[in-house]
PDB file of N, CA and C in Angstrom:
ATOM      1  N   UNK A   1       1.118   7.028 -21.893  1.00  0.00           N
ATOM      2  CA  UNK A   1       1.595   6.540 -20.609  1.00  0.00           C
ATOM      3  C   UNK A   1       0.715   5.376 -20.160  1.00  0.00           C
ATOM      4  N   UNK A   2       0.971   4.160 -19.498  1.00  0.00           N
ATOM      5  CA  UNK A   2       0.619   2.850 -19.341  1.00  0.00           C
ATOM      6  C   UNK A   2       0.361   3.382 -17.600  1.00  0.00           C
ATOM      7  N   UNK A   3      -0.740   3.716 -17.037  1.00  0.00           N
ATOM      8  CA  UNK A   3      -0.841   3.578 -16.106  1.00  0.00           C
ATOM      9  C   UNK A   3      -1.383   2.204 -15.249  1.00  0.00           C
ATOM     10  N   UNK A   4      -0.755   2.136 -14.006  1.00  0.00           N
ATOM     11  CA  UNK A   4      -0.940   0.715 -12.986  1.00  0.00           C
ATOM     12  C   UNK A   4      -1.243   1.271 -11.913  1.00  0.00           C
ATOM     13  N   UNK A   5      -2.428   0.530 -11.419  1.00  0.00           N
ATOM     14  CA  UNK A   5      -3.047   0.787 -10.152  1.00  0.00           C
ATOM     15  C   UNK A   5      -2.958  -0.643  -9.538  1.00  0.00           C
ATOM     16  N   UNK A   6      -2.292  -0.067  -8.003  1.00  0.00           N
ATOM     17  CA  UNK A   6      -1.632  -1.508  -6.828  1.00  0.00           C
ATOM     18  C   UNK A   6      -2.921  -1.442  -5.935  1.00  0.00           C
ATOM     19  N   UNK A   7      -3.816  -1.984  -5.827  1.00  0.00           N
ATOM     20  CA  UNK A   7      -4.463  -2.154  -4.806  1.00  0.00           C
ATOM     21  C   UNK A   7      -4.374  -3.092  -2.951  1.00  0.00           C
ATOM     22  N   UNK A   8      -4.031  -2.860  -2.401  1.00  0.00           N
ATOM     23  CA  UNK A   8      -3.743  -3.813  -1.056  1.00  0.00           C
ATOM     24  C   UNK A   8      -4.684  -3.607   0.147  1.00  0.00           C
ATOM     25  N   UNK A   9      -5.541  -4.604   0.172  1.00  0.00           N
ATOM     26  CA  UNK A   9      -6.115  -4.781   1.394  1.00  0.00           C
ATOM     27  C   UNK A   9      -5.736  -5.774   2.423  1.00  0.00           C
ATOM     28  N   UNK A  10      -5.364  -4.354   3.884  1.00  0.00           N
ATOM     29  CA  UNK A  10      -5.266  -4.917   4.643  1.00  0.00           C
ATOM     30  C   UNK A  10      -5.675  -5.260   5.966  1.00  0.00           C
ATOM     31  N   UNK A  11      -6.068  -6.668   6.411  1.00  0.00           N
ATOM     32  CA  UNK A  11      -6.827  -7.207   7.900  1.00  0.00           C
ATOM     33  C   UNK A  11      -5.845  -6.724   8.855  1.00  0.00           C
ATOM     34  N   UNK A  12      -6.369  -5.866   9.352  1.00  0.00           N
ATOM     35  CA  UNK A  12      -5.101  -5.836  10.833  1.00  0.00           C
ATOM     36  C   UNK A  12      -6.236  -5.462  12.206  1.00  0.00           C
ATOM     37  N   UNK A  13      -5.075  -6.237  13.054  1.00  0.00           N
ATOM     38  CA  UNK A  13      -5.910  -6.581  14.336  1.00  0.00           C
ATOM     39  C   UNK A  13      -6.355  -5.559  15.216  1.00  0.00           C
ATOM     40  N   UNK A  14      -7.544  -5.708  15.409  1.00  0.00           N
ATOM     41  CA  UNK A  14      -8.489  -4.268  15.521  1.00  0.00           C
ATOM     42  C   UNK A  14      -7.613  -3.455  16.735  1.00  0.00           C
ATOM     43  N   UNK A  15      -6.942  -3.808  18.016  1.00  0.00           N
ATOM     44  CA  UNK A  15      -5.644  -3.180  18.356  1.00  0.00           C
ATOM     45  C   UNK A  15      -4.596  -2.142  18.072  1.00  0.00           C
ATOM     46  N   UNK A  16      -4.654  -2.715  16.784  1.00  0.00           N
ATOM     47  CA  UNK A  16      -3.835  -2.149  15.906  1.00  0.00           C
ATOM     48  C   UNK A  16      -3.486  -1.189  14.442  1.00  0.00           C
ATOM     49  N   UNK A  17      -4.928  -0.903  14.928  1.00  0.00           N
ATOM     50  CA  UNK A  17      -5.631  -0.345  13.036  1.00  0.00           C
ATOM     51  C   UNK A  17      -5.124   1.037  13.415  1.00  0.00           C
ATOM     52  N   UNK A  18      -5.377   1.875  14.691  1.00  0.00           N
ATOM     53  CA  UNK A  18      -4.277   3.314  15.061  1.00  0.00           C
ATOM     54  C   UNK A  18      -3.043   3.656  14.241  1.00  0.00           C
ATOM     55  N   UNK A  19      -2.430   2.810  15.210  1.00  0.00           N
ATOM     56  CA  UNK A  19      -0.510   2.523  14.536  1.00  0.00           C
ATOM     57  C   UNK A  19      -0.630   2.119  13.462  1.00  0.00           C
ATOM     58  N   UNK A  20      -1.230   1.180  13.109  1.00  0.00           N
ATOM     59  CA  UNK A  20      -1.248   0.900  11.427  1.00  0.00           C
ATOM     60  C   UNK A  20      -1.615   2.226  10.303  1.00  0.00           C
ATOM     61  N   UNK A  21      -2.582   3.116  10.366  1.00  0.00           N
ATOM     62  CA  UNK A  21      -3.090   3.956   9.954  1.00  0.00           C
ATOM     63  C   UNK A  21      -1.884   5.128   9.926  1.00  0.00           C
ATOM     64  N   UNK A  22      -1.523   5.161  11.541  1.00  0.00           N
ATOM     65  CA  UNK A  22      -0.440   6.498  11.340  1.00  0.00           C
ATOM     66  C   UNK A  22       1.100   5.960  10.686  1.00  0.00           C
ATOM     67  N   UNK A  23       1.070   5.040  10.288  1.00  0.00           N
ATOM     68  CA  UNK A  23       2.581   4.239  10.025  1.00  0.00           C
ATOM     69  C   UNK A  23       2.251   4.376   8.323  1.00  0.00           C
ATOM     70  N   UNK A  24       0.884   4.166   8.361  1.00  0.00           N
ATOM     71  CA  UNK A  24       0.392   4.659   6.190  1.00  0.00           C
ATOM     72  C   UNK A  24       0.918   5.672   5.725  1.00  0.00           C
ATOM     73  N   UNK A  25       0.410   6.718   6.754  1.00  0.00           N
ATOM     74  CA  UNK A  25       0.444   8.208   6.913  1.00  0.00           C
ATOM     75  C   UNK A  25       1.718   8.530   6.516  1.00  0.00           C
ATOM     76  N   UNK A  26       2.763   8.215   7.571  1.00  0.00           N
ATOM     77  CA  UNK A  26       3.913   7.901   7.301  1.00  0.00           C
ATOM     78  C   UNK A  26       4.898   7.689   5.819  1.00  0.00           C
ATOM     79  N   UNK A  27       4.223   6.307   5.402  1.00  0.00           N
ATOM     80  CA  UNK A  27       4.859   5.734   4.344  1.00  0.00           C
ATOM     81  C   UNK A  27       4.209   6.930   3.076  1.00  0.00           C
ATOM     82  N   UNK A  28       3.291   7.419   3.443  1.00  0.00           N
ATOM     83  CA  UNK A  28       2.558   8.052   1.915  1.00  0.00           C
ATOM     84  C   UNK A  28       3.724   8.878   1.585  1.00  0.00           C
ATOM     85  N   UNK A  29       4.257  10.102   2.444  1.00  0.00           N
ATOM     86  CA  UNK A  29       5.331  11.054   1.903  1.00  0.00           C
ATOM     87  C   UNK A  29       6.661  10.441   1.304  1.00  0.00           C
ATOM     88  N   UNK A  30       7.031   9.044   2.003  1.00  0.00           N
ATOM     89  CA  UNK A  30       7.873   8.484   1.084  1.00  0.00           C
ATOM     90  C   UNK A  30       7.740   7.617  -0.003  1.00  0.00           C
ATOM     91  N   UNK A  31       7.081   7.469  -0.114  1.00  0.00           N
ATOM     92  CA  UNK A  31       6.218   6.329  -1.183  1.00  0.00           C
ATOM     93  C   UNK A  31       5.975   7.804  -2.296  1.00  0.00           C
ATOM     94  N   UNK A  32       5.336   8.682  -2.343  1.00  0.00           N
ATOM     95  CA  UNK A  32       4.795   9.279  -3.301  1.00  0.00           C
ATOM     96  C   UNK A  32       6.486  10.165  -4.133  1.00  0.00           C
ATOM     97  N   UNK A  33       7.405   9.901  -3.471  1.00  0.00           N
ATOM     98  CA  UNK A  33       8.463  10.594  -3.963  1.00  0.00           C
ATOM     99  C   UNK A  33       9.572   9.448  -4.854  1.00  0.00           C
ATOM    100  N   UNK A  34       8.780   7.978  -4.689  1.00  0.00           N
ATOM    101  CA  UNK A  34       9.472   7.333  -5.558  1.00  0.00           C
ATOM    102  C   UNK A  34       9.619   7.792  -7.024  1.00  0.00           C
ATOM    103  N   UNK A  35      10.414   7.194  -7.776  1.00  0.00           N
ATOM    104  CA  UNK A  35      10.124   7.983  -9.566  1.00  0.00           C
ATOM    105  C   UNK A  35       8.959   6.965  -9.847  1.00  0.00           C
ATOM    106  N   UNK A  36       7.999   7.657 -10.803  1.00  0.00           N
ATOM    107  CA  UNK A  36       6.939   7.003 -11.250  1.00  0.00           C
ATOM    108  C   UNK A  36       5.385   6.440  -9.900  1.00  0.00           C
ATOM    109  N   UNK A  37       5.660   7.036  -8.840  1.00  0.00           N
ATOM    110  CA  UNK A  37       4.494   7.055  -8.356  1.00  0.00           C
ATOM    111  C   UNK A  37       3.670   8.604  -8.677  1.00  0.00           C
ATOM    112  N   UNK A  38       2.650   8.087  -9.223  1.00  0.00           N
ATOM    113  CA  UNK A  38       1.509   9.219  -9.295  1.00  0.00           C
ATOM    114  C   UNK A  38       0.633   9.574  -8.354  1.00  0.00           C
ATOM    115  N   UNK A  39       0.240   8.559  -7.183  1.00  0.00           N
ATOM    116  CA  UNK A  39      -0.556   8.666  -6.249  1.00  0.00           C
ATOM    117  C   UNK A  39      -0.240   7.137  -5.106  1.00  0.00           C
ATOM    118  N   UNK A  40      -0.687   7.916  -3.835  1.00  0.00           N
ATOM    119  CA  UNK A  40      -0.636   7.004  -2.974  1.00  0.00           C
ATOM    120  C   UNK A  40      -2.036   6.876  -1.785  1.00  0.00           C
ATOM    121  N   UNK A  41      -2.863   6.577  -1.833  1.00  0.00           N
ATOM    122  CA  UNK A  41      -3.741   6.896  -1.044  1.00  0.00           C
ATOM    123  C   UNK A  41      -4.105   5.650  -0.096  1.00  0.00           C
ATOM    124  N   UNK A  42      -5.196   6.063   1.499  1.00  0.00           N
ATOM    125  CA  UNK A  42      -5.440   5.399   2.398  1.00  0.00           C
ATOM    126  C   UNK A  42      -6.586   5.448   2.560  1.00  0.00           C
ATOM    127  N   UNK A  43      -7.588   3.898   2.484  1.00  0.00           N
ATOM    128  CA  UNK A  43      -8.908   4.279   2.835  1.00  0.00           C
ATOM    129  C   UNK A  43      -9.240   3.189   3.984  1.00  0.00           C
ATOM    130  N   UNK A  44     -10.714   3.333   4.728  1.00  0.00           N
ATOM    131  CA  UNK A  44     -10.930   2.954   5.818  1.00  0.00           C
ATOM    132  C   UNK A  44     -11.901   2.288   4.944  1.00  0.00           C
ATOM    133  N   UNK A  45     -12.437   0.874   5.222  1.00  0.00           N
ATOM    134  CA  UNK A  45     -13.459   0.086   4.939  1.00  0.00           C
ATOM    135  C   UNK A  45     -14.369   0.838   5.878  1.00  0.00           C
ATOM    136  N   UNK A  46     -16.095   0.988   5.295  1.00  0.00           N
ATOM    137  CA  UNK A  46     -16.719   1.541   5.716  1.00  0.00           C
ATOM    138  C   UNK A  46     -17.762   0.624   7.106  1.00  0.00           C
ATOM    139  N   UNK A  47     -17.600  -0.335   6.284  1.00  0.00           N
ATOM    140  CA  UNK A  47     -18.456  -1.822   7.362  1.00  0.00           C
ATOM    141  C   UNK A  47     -17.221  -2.416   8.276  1.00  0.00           C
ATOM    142  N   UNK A  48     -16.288  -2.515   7.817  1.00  0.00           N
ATOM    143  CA  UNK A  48     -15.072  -2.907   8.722  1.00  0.00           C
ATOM    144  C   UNK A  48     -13.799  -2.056   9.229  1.00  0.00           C
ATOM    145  N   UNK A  49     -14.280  -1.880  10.103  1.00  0.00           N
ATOM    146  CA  UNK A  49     -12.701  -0.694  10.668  1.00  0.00           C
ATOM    147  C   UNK A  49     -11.303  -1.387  10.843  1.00  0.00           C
ATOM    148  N   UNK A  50     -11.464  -2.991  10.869  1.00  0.00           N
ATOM    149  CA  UNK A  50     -10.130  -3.415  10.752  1.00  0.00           C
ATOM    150  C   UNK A  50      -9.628  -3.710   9.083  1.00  0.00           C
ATOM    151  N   UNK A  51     -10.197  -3.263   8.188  1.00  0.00           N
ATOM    152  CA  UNK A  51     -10.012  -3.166   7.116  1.00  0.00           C
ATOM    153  C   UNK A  51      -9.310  -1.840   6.498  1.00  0.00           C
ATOM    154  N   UNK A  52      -8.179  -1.640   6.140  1.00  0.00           N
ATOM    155  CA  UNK A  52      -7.320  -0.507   5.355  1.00  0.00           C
ATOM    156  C   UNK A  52      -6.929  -0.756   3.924  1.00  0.00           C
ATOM    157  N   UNK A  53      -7.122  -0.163   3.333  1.00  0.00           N
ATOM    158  CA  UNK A  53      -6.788  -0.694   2.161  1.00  0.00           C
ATOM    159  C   UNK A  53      -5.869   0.732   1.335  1.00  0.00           C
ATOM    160  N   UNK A  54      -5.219   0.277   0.710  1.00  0.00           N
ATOM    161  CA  UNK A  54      -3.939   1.021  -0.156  1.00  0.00           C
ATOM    162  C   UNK A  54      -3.971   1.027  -1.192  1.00  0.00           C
ATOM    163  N   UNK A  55      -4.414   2.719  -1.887  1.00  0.00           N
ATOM    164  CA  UNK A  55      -4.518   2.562  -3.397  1.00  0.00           C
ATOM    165  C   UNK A  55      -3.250   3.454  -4.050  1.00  0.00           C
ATOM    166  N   UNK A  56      -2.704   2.809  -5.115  1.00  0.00           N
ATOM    167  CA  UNK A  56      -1.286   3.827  -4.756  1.00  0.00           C
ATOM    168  C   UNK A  56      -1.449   3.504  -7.070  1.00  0.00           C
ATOM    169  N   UNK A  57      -0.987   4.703  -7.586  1.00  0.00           N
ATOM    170  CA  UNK A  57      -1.048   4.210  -9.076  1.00  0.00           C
ATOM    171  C   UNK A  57       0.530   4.973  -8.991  1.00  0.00           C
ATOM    172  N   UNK A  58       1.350   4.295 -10.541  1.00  0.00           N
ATOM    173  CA  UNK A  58       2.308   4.225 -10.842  1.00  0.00           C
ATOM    174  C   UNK A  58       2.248   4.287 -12.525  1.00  0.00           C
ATOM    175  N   UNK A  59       3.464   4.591 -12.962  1.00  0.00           N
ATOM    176  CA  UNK A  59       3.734   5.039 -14.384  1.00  0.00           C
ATOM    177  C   UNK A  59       3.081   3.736 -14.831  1.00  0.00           C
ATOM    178  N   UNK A  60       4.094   2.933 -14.320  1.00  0.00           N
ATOM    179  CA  UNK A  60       4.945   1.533 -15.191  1.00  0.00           C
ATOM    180  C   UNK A  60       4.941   0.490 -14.466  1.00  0.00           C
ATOM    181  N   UNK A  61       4.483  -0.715 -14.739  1.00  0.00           N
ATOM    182  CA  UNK A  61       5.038  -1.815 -13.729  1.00  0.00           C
ATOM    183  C   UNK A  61       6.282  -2.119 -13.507  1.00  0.00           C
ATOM    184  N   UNK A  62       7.324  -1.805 -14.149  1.00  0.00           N
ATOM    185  CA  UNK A  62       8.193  -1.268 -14.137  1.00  0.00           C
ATOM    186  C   UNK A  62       8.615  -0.707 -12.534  1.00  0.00           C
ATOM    187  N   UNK A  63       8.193   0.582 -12.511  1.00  0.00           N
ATOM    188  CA  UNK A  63       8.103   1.504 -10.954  1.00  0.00           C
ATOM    189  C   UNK A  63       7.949   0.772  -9.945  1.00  0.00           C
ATOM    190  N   UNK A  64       6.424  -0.514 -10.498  1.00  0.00           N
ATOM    191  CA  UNK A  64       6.113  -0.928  -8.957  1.00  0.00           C
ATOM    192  C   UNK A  64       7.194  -2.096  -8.707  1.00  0.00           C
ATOM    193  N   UNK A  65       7.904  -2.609  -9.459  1.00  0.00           N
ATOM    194  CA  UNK A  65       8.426  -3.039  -9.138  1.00  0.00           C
ATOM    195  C   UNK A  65       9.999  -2.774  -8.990  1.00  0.00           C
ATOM    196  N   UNK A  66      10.402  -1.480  -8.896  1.00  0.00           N
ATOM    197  CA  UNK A  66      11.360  -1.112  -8.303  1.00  0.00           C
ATOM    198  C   UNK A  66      10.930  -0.437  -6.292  1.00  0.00           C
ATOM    199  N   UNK A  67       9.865  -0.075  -6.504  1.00  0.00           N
ATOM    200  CA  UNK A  67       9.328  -0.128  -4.830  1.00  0.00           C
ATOM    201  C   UNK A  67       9.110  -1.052  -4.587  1.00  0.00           C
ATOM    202  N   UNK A  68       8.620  -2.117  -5.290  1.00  0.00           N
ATOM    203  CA  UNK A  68       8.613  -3.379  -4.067  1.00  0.00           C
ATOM    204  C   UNK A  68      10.056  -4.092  -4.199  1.00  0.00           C
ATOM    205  N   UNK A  69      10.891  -4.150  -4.874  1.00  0.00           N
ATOM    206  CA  UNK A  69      12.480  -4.639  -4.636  1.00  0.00           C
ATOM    207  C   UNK A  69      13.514  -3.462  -3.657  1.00  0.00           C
ATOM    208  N   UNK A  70      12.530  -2.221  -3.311  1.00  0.00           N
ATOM    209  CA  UNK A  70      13.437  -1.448  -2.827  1.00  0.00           C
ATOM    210  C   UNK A  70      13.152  -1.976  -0.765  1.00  0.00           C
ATOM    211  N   UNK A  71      14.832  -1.265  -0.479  1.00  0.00           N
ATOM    212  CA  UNK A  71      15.335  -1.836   0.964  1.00  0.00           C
ATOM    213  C   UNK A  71      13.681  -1.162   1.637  1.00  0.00           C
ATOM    214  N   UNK A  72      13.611   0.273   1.244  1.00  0.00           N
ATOM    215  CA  UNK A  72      12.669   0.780   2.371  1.00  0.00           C
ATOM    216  C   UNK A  72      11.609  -0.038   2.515  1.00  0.00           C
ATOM    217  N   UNK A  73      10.852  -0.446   1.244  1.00  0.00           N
ATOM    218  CA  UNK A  73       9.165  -1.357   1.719  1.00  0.00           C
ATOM    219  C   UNK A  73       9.557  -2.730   1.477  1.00  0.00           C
ATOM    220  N   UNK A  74      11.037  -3.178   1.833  1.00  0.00           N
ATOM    221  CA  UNK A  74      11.311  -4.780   2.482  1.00  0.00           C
ATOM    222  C   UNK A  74      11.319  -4.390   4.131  1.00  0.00           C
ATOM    223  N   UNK A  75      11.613  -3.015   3.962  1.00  0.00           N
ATOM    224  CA  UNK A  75      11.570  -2.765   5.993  1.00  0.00           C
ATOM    225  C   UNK A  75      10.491  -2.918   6.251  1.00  0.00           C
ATOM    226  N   UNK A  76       9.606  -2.237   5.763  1.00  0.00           N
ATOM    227  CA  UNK A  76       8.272  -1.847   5.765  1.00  0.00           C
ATOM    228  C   UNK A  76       7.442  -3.307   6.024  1.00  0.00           C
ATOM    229  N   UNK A  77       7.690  -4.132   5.023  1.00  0.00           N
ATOM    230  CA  UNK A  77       6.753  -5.606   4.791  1.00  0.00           C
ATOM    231  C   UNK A  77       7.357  -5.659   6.277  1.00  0.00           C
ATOM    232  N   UNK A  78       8.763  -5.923   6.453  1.00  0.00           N
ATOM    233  CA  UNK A  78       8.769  -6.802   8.052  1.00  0.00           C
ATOM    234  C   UNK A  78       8.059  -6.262   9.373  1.00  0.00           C
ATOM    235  N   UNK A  79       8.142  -5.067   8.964  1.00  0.00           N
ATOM    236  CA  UNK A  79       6.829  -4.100  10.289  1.00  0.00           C
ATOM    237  C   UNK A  79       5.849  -4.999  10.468  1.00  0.00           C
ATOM    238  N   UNK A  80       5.192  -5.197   9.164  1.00  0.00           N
ATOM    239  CA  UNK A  80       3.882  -4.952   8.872  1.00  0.00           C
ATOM    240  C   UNK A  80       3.129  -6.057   9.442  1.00  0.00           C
ATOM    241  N   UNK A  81       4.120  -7.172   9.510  1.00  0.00           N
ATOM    242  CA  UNK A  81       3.557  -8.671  10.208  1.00  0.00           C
ATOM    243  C   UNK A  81       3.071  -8.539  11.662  1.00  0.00           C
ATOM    244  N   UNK A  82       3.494  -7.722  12.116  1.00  0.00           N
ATOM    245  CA  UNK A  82       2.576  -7.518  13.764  1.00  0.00           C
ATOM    246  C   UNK A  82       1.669  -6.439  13.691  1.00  0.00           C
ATOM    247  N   UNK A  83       1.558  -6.335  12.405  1.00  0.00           N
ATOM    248  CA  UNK A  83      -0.328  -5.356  12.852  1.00  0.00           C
ATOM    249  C   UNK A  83      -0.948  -6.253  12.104  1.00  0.00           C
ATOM    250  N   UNK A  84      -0.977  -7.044  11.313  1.00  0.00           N
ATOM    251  CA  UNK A  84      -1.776  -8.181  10.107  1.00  0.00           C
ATOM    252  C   UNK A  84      -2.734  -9.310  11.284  1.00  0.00           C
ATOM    253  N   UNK A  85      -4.060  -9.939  11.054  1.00  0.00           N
ATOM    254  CA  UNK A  85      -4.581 -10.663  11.146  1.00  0.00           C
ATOM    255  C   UNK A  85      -4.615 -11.814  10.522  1.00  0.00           C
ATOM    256  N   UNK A  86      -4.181 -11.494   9.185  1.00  0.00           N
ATOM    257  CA  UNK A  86      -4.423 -12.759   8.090  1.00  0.00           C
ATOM    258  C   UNK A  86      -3.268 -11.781   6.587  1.00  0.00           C
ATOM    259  N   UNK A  87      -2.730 -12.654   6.187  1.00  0.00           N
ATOM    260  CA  UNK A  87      -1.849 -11.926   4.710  1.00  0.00           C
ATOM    261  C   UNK A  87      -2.915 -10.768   4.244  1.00  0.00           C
ATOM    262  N   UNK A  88      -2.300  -9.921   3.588  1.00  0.00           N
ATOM    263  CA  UNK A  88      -2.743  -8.568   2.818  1.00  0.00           C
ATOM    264  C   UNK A  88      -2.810  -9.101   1.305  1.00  0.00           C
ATOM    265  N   UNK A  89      -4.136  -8.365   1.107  1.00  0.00           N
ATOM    266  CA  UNK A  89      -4.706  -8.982  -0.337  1.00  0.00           C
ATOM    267  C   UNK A  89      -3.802  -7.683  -1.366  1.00  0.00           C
ATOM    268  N   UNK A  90      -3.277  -8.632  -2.548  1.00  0.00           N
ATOM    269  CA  UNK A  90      -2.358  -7.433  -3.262  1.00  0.00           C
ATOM    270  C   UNK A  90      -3.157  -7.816  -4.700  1.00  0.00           C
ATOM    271  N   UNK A  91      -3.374  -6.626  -5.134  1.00  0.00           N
ATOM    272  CA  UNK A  91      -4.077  -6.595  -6.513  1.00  0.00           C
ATOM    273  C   UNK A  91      -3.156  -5.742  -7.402  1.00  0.00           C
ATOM    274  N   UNK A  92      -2.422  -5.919  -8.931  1.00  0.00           N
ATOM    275  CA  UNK A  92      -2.474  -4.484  -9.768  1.00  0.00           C
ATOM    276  C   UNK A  92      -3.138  -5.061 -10.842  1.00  0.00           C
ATOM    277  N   UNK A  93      -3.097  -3.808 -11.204  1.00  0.00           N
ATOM    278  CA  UNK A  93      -4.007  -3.711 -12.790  1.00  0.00           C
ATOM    279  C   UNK A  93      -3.681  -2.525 -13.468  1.00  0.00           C
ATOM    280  N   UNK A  94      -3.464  -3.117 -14.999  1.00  0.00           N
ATOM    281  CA  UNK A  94      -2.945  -2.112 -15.670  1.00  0.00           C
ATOM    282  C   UNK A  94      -4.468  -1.391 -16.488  1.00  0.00           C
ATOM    283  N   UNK A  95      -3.992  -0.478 -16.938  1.00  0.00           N
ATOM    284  CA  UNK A  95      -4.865   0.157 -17.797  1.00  0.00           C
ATOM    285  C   UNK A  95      -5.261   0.338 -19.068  1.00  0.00           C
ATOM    286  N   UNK A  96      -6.343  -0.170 -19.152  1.00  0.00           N
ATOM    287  CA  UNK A  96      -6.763  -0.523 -20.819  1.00  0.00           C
ATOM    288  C   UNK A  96      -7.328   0.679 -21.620  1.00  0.00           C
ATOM    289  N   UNK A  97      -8.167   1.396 -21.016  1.00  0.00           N
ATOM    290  CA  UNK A  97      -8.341   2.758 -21.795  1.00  0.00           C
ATOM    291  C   UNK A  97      -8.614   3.548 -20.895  1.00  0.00           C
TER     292      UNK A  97
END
């Protein structure tokens, strides 16, 4: 199995890191029931509280890219622009051994 890990860090305006956090919360139960998500997790930057970052792994790139072409996290992205400070840093990486 070819596992992929999505990494996303995101700046959101210190206002807004609450609602942002419980809206993660949120997305994790539907996000983890896509086919081919293995994990979805939420962490708090430890030096920066307006920092969240999203570690979520998947079969296949394949997967991730049927969640990111899917309607729910195109809803989701348009939320997401009024809790953001600056664009969300998006990382994957596949797995070598």
């Amino acid at each position: 199995m070819c596992m992929v890990k999505v990494i996303v860090k995101n700046y959101v305006k210190k206002e807004k890191v609450k609602h942002l956090v419980e809206m993660f919360i949120q997305m994790k139960n539907n996000v983890e029931k896509y086919e081919g998500c293995l994990s979805y997790n939420i962490y708090k930057d430890e030096d920066n509280e307006k920092i969240i970052t999203l570690i979520h792994e998947w079969e296949t790139i394949e997967h991730v890219d049927n969640y990111y072409k899917s309607s729910y996290f195109l809803e989701v992205l348009e939320k997401l622009v009024e809790y953001l400070e600056k664009e969300s840093e998006i990382n994957i990486y596949s797995k070598i051994s």
